[in-house]
C-alpha atoms as a PDB file:
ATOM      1  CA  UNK A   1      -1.608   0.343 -28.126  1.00  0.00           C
ATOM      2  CA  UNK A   2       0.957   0.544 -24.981  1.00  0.00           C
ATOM      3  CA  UNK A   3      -0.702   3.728 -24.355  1.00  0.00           C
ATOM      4  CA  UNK A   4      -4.485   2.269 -24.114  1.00  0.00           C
ATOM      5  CA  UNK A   5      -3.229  -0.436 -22.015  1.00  0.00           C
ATOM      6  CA  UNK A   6      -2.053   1.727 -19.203  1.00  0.00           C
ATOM      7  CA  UNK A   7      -4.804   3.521 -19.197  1.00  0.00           C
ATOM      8  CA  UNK A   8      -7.249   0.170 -18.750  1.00  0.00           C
ATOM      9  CA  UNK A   9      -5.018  -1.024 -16.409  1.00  0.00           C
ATOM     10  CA  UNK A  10      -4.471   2.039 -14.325  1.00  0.00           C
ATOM     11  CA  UNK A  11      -5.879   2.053 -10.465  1.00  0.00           C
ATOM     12  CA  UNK A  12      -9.044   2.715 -10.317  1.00  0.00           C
ATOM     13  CA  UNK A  13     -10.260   6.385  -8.716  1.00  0.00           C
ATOM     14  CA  UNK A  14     -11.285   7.121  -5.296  1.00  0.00           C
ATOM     15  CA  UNK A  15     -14.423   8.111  -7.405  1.00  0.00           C
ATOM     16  CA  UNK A  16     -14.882   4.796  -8.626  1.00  0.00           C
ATOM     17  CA  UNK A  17     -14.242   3.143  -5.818  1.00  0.00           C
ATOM     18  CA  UNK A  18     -16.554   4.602  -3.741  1.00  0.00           C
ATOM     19  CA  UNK A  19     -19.389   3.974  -6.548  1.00  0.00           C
ATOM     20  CA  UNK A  20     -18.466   0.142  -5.974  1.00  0.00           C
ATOM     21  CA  UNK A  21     -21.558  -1.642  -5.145  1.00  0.00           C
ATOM     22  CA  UNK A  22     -20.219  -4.310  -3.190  1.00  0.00           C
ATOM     23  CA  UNK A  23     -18.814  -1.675  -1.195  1.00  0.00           C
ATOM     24  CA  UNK A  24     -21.926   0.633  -1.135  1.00  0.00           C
ATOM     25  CA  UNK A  25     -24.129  -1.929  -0.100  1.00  0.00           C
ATOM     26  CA  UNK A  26     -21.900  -2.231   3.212  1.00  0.00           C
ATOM     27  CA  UNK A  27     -20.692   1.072   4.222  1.00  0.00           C
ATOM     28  CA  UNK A  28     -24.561   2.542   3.492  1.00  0.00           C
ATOM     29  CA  UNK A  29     -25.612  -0.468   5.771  1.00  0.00           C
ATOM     30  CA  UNK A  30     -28.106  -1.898   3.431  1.00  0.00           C
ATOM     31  CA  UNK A  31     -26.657  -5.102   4.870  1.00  0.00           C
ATOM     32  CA  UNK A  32     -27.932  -4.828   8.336  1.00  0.00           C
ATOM     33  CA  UNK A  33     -31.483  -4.909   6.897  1.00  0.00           C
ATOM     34  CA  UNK A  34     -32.057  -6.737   3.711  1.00  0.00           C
ATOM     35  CA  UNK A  35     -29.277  -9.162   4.483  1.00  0.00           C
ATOM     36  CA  UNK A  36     -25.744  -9.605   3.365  1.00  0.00           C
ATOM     37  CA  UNK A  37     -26.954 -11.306   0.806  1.00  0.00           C
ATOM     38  CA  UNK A  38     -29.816  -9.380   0.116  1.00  0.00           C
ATOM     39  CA  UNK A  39     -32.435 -12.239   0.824  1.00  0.00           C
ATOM     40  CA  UNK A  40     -31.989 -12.301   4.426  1.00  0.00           C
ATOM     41  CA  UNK A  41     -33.870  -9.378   6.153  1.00  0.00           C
ATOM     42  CA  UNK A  42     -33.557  -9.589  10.046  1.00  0.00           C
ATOM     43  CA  UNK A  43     -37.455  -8.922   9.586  1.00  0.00           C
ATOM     44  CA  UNK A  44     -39.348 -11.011   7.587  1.00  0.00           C
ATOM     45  CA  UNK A  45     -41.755  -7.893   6.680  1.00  0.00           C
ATOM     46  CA  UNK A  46     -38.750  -6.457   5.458  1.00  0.00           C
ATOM     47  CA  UNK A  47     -38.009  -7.472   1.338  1.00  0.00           C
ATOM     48  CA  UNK A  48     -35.568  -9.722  -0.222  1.00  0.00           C
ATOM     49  CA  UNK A  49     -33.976  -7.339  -2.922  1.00  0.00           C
ATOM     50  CA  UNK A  50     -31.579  -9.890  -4.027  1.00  0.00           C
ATOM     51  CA  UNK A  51     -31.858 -10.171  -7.872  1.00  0.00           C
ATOM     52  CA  UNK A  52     -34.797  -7.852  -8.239  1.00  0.00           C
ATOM     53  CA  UNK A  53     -34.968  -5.323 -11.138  1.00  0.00           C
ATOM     54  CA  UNK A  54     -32.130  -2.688 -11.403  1.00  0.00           C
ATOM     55  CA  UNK A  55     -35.059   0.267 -12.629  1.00  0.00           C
ATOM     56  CA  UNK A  56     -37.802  -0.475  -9.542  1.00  0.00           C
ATOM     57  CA  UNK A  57     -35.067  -0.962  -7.014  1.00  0.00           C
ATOM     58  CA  UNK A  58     -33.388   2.679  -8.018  1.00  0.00           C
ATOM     59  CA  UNK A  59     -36.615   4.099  -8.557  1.00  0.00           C
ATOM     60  CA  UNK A  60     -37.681   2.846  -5.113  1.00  0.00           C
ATOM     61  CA  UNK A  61     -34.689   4.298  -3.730  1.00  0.00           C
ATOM     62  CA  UNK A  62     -35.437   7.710  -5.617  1.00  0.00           C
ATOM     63  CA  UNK A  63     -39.142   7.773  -4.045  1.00  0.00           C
ATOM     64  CA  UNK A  64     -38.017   6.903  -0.412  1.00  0.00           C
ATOM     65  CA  UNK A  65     -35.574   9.769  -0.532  1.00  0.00           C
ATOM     66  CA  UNK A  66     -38.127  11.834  -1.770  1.00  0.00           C
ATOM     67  CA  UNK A  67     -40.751  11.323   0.115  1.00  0.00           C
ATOM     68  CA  UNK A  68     -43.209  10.358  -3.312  1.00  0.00           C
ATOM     69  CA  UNK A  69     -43.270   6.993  -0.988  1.00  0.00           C
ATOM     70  CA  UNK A  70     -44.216   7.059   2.060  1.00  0.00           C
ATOM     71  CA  UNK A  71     -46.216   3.770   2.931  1.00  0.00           C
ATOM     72  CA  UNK A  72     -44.851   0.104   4.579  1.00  0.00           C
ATOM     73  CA  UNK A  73     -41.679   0.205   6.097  1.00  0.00           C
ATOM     74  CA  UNK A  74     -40.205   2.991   4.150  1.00  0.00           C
ATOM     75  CA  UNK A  75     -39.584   5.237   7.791  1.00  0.00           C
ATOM     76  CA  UNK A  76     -36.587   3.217   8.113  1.00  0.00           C
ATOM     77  CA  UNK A  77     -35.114   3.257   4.309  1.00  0.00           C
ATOM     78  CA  UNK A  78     -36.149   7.323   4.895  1.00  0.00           C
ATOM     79  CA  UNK A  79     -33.409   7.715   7.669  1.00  0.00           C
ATOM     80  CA  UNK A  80     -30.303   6.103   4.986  1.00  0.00           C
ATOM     81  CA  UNK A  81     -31.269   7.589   1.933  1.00  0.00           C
ATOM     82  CA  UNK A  82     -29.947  11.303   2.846  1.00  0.00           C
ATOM     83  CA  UNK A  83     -26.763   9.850   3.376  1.00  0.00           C
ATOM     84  CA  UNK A  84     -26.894   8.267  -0.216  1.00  0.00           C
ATOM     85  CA  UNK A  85     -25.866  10.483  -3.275  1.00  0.00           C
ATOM     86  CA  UNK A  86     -28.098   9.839  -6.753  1.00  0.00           C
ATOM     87  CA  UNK A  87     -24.887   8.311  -8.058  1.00  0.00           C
ATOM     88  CA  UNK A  88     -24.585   6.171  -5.262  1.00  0.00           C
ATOM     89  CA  UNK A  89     -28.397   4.812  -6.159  1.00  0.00           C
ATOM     90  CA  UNK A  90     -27.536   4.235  -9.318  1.00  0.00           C
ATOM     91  CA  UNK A  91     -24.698   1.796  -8.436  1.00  0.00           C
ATOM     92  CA  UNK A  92     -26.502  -0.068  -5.531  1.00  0.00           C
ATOM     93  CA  UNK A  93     -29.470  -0.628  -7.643  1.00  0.00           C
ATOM     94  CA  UNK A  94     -27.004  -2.177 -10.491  1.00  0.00           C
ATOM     95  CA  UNK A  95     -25.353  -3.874  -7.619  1.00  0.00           C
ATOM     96  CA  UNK A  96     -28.574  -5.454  -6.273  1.00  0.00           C
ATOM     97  CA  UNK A  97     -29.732  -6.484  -9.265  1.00  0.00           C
ATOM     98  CA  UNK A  98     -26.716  -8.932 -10.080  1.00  0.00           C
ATOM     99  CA  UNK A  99     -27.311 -10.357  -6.536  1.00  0.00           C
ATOM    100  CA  UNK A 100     -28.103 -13.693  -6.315  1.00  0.00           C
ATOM    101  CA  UNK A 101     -32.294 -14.238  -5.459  1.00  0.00           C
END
């Protein structure tokens, strides 16, 4: 029992803590688009991604880095994506979906 308690409680890994969300969303500078809230672009054409659906929003994020979507505004998303890792996706999409629309 004392055992599994340590090992709940232990510091989190520089792994983990780079696959923090919060964090994500910041240092990938999703904030200087969609808002630091996510539903506050500094464009209005741009979307509010606060709250929306964890699946389209990685899936979005899958196609911009690929290329499979191309259209809108995507140039800009196009430019950030390389920098973001498919594990990194997968936390910013949870992340975004827990924001508050």
């Amino acid at each position: 029992m004392v055992v599994a308690m340590m090992i709940l409680s232990a510091p989190a890994s520089a792994e983990d803590a780079a696959l923090d969300g919060a964090k994500l969303y910041k240092t990938k500078t999703c904030l200087t688009c969609h808002g630091k809230d996510g539903k506050s672009p500094i464009m209005a054409s741009y979307p509010k991604i606060a709250g929306q659906n964890e699946a389209y929003v990685l899936q979005q994020m899958r196609d911009i880095k690929s290329g499979a979507r191309a259209n809108g505004l995507t140039a800009g998303m196009k430019g950030i994506m390389h920098l973001v890792t498919d594990e990194e996706m997968v936390a910013l999409a949870k992340y975004v979906s827990t924001m508050q629309p």
